[in-house]
N, C-alpha and C. Protein backbone atom coordinates (compact mmCIF):
# COMPACT_ATOMS: atom_id res chain seq x y z
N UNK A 1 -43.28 15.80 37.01
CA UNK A 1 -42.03 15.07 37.13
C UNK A 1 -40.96 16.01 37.63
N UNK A 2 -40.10 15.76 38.76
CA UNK A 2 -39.40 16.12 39.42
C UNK A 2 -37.80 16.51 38.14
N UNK A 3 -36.97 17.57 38.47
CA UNK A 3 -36.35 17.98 37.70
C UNK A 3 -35.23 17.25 38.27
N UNK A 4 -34.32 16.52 37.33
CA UNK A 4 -32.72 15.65 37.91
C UNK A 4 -31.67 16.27 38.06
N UNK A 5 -31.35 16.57 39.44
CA UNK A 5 -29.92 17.69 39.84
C UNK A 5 -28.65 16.38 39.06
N UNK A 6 -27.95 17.70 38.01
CA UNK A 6 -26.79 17.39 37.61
C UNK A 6 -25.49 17.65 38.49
N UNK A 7 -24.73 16.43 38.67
CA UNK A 7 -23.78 17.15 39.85
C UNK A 7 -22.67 17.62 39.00
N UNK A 8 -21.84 18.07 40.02
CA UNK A 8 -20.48 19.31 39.11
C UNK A 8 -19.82 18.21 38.28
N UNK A 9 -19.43 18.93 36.88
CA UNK A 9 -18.84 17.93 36.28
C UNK A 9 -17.64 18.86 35.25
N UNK A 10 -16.70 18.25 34.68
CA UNK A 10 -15.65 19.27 34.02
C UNK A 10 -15.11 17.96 33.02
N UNK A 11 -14.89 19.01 32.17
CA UNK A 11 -14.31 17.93 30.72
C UNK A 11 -12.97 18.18 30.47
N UNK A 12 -11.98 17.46 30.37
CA UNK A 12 -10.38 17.20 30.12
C UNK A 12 -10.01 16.57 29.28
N UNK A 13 -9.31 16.70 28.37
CA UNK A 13 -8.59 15.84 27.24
C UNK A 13 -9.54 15.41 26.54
N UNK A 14 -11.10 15.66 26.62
CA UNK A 14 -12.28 15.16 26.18
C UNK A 14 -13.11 13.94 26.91
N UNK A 15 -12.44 13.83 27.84
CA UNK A 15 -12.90 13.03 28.70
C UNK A 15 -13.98 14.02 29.64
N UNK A 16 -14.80 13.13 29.96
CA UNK A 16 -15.63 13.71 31.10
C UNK A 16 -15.62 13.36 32.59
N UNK A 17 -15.31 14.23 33.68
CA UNK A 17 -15.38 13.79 34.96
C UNK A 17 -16.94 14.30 35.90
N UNK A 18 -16.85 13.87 36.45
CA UNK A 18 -17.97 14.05 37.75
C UNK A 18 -17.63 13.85 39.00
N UNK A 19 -18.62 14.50 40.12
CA UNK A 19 -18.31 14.39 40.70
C UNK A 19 -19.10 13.49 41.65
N UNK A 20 -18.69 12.83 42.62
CA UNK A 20 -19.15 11.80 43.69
C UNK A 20 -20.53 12.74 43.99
N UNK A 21 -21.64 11.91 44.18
CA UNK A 21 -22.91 12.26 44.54
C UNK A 21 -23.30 12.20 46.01
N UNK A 22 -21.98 11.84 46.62
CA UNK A 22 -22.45 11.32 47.78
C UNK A 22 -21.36 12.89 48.74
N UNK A 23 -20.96 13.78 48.04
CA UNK A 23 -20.07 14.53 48.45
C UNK A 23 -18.83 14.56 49.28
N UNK A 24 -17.96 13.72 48.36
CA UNK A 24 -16.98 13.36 48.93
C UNK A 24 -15.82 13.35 49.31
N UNK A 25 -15.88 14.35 47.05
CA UNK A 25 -14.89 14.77 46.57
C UNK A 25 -14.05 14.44 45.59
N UNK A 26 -14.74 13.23 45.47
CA UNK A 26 -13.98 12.46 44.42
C UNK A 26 -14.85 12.61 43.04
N UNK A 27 -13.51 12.52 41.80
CA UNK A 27 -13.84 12.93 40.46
C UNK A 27 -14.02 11.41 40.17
N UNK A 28 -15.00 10.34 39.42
CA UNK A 28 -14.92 9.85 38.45
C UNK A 28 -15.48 9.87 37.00
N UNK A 29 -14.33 8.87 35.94
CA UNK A 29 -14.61 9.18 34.40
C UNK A 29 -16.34 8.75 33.78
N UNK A 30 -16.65 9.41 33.41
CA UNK A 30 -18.24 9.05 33.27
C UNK A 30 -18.57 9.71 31.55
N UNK A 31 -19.35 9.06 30.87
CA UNK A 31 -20.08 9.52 29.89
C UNK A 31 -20.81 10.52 29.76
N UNK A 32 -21.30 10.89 28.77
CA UNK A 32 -21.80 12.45 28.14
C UNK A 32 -23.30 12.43 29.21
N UNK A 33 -23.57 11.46 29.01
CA UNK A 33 -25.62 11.43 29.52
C UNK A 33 -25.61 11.74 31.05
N UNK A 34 -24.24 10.63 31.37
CA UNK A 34 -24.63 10.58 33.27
C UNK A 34 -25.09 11.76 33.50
N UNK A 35 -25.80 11.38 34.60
CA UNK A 35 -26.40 12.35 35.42
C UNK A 35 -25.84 12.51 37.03
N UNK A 36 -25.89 11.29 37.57
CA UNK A 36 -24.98 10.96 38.58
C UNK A 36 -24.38 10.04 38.95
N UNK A 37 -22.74 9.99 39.68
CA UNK A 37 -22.11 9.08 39.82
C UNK A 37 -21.80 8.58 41.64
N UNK A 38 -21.40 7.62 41.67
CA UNK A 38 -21.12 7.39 43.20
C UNK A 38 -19.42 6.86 43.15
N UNK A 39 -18.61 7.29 43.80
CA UNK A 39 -17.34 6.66 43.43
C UNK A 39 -17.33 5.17 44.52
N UNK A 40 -15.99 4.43 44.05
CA UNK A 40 -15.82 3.14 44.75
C UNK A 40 -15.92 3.28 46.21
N UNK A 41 -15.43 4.03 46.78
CA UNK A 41 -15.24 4.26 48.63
C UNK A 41 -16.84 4.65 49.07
N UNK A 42 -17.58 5.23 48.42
CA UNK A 42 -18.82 5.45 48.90
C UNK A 42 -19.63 4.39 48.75
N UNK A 43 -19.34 3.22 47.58
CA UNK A 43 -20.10 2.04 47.34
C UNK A 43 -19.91 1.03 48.07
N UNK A 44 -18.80 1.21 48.64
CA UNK A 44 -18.16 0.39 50.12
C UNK A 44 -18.46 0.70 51.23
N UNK A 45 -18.76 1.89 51.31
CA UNK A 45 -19.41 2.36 52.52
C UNK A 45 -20.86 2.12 52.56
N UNK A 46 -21.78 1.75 51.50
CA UNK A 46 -23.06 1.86 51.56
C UNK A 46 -22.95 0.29 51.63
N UNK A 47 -22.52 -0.31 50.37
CA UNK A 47 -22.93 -1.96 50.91
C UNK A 47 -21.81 -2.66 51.79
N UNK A 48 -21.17 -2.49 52.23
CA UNK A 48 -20.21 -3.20 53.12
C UNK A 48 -18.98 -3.95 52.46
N UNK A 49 -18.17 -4.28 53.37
CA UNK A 49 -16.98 -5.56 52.68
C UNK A 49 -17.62 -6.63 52.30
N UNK A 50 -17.45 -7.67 51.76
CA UNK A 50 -17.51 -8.57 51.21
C UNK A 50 -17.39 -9.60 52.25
N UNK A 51 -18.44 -10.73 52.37
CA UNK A 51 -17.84 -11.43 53.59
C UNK A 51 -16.55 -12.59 52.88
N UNK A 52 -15.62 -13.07 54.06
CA UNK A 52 -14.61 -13.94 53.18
C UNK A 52 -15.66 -15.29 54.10
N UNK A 53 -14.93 -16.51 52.55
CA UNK A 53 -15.32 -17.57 52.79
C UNK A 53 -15.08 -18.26 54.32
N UNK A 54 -15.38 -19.20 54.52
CA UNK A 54 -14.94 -20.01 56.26
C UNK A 54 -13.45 -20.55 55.38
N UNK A 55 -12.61 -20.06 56.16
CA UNK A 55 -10.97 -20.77 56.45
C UNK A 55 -11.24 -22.73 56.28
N UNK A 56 -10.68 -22.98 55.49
CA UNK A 56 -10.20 -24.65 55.93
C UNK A 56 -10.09 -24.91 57.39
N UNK A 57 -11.17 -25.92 57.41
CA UNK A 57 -11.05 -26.78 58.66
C UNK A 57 -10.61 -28.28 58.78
N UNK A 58 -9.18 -29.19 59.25
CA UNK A 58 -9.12 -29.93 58.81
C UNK A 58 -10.14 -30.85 59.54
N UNK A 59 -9.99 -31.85 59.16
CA UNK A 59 -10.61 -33.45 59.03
C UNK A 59 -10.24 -34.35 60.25
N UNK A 60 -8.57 -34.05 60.29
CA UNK A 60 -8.09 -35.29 61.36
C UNK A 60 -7.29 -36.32 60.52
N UNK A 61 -7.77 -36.41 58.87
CA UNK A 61 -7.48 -37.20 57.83
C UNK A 61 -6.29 -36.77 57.24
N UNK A 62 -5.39 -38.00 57.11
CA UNK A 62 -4.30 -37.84 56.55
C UNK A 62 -4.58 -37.08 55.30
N UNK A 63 -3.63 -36.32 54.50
CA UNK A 63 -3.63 -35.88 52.90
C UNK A 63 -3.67 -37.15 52.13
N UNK A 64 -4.25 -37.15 51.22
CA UNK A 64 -4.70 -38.42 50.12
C UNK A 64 -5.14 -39.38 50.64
N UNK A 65 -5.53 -39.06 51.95
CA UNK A 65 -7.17 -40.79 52.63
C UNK A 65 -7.90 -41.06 51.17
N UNK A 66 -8.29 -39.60 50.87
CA UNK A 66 -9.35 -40.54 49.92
C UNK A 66 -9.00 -40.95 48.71
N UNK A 67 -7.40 -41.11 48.07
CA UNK A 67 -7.14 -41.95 47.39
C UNK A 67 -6.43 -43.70 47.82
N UNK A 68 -6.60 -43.67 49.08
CA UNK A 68 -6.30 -45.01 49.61
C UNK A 68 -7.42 -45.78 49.01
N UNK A 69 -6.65 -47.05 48.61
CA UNK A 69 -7.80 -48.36 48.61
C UNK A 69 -8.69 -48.39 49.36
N UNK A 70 -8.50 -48.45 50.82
CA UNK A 70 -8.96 -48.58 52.16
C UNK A 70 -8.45 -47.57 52.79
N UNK A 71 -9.48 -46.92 53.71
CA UNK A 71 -9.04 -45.82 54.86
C UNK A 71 -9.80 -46.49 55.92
N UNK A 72 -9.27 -46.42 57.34
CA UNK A 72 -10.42 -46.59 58.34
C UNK A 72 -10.14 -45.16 59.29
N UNK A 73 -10.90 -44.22 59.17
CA UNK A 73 -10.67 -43.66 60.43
C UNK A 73 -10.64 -44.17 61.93
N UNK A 74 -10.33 -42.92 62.91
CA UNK A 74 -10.24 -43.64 64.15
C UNK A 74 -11.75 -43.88 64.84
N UNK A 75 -12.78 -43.43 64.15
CA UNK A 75 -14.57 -43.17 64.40
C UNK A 75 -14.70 -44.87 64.49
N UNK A 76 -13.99 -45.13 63.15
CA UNK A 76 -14.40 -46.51 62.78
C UNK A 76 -14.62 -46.69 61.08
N UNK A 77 -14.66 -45.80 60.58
CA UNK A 77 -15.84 -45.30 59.55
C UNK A 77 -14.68 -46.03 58.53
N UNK A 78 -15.39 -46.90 57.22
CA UNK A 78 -14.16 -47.67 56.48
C UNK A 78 -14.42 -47.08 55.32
N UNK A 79 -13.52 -46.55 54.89
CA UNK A 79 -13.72 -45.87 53.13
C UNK A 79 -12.60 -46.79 52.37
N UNK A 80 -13.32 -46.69 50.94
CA UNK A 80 -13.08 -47.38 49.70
C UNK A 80 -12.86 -46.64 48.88
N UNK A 81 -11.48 -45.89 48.18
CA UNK A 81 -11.50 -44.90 47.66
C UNK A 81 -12.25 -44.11 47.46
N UNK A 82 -12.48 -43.11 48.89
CA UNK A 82 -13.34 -41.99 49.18
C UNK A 82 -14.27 -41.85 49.49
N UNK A 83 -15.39 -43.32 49.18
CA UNK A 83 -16.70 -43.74 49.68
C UNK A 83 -16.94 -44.34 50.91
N UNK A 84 -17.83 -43.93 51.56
CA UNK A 84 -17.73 -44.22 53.00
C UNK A 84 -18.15 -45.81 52.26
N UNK A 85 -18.24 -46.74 53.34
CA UNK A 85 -18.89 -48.02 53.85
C UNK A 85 -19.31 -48.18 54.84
N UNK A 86 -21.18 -47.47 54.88
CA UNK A 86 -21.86 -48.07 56.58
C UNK A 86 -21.85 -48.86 56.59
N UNK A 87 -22.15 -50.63 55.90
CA UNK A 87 -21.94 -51.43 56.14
C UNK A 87 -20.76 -52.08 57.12
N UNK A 88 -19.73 -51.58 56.63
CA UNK A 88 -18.33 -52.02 57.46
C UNK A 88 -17.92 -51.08 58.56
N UNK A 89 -18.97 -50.43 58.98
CA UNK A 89 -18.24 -49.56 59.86
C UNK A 89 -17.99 -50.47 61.66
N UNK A 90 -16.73 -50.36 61.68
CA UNK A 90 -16.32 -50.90 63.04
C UNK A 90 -16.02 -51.97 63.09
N UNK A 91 -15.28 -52.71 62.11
CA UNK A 91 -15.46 -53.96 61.53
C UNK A 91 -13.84 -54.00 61.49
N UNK A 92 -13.13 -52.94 61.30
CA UNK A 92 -11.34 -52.89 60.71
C UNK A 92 -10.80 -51.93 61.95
N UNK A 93 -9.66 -52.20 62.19
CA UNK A 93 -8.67 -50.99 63.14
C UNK A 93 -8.77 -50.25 62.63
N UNK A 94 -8.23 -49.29 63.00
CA UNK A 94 -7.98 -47.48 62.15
C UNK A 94 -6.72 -48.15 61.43
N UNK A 95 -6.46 -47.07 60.07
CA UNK A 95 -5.37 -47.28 59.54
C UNK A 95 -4.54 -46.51 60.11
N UNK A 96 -3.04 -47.08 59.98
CA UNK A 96 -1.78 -46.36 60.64
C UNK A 96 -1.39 -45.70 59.21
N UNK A 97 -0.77 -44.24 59.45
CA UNK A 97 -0.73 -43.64 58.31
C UNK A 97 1.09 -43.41 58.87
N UNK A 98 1.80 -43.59 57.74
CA UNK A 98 3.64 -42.97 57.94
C UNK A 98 3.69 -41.83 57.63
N UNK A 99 4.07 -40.73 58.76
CA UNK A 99 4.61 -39.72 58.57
C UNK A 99 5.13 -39.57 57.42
N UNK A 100 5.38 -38.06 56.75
CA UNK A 100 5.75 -37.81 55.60
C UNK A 100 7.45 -37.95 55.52
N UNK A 101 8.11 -38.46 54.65
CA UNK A 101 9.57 -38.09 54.73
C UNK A 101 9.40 -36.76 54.59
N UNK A 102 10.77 -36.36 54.72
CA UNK A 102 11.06 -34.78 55.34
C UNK A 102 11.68 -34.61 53.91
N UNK A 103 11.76 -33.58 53.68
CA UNK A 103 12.58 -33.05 52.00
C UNK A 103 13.14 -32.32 52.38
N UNK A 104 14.64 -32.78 51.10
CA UNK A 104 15.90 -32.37 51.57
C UNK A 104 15.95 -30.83 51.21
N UNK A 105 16.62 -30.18 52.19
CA UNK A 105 17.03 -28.96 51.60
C UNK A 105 17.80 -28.61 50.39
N UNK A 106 17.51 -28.32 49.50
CA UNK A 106 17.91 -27.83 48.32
C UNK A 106 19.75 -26.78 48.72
N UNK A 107 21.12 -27.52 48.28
CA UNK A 107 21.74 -27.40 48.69
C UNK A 107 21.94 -25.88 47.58
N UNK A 108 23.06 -25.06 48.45
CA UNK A 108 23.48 -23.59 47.80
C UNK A 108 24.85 -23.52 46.47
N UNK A 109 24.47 -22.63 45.79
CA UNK A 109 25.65 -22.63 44.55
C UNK A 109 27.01 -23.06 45.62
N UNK A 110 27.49 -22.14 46.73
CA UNK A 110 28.33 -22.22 47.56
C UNK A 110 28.53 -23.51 48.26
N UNK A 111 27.68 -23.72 48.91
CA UNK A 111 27.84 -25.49 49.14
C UNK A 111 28.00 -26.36 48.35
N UNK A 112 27.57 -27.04 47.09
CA UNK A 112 28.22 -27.40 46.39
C UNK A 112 29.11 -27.54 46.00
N UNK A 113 29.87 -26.12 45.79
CA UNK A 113 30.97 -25.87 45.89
C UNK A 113 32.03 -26.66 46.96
N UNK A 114 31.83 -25.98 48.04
CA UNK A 114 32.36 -26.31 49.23
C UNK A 114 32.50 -28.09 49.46
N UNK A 115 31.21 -28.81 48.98
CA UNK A 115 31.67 -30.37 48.55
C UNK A 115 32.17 -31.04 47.87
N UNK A 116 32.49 -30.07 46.84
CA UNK A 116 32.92 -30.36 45.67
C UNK A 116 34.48 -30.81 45.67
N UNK A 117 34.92 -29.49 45.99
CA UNK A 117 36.15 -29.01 46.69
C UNK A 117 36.86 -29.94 48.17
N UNK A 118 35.70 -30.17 48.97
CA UNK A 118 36.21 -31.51 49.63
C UNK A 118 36.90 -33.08 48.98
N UNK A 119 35.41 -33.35 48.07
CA UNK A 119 36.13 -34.59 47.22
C UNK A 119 37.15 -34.90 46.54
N UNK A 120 37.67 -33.40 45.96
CA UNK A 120 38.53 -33.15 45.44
C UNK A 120 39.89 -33.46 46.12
N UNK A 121 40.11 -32.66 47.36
CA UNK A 121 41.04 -32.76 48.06
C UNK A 121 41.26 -34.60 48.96
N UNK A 122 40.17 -35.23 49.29
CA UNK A 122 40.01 -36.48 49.42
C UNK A 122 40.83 -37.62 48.83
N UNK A 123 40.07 -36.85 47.37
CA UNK A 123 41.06 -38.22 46.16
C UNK A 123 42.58 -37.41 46.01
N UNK A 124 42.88 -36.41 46.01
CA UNK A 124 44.48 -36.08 45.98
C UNK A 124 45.05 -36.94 47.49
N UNK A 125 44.57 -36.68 48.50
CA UNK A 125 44.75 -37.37 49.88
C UNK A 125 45.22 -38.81 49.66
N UNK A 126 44.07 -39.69 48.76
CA UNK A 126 44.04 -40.98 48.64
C UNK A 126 45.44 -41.53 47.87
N UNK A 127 45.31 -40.52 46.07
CA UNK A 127 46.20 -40.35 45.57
C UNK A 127 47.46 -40.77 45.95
N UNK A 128 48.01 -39.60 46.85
CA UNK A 128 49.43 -39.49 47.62
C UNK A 128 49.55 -40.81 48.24
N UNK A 129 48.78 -40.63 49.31
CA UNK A 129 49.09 -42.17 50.00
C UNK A 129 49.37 -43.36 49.14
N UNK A 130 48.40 -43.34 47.91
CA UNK A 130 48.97 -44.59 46.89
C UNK A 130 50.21 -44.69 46.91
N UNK A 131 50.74 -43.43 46.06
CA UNK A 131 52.39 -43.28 45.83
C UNK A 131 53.26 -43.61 46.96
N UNK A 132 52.67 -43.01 48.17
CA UNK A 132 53.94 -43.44 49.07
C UNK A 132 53.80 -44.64 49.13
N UNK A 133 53.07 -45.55 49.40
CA UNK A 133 52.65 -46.88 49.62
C UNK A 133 53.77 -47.30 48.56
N UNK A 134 53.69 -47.47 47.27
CA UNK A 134 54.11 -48.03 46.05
C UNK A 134 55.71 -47.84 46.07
N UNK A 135 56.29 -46.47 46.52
CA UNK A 135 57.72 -46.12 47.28
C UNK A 135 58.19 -46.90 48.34
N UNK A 136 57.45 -46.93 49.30
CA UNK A 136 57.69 -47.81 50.41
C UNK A 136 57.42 -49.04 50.13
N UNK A 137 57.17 -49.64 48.68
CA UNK A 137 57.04 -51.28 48.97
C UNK A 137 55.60 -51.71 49.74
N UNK A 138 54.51 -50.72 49.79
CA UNK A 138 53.64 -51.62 50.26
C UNK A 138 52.41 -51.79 49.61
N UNK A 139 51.88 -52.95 49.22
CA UNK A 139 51.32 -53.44 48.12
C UNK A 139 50.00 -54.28 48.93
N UNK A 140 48.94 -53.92 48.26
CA UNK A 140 47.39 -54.70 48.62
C UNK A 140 47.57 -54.36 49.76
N UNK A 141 47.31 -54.93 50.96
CA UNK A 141 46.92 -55.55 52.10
C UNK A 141 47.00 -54.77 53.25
């Protein structure tokens, strides 16, 4: 049986370090027994990145088709909350779907302000004019 090369290792605070087996340079924290370690960048280098999933591809389908009663795509294809229907396929128009309303911009401490301060000055505006009106004799109409 072949004898197991221990790689360089040094103890701190009672901790134990080692060194990368793959000679790299890098120290990681390891237990009394190890014999050898590989750090993270060398384990990335040996098995690769990670593949990422496929990106969202849309549909063509409005957001919430498949909670409609009825959907018809433009194929033809008629769904019943979410279930296709081969039976009915080509049987209904496509459904017309309404654009989303647009959402309002969330107005600023300062703007608010700034409208606030309009209305304000509005009803003093209105105000005045009452009075003169009521000075001058002019009433309703």
């Amino acid at each position: 049986m072949a004898k197991k090369m221990k790689y360089h290792s040094y103890l701190e605070n009672g901790q134990m370090y080692m060194a990368c087996k793959d000679n790299c340079g890098t120290y990681e924290k390891v237990d009394e027994e190890t014999i050898a370690v590989r750090c993270w960048k060398c384990v990335t280098a040996f098995v690769g990145f990670p593949k990422e999933k496929a990106s969202y591809k849309p549909t063509g389908r409005p957001a919430g088709w498949h909670f409609m009663n009825e959907f018809v795509d433009v194929d033809g294809n008629v769904f019943h909350k979410g279930k296709e229907q081969p039976k009915l396929k080509g049987t209904l128009s496509p459904t017309k779907v309404k654009p989303p309303k647009k959402k309002t911009k969330r107005r600023t401490k300062e703007e608010i302000l700034i409208a606030r301060e309009a209305d304000k000055k509005a009803a003093l505006k209105k105000a005045v004019k009452k009075q003169k009106d009521f000075l001058n004799h002019k009433f309703g109409g």
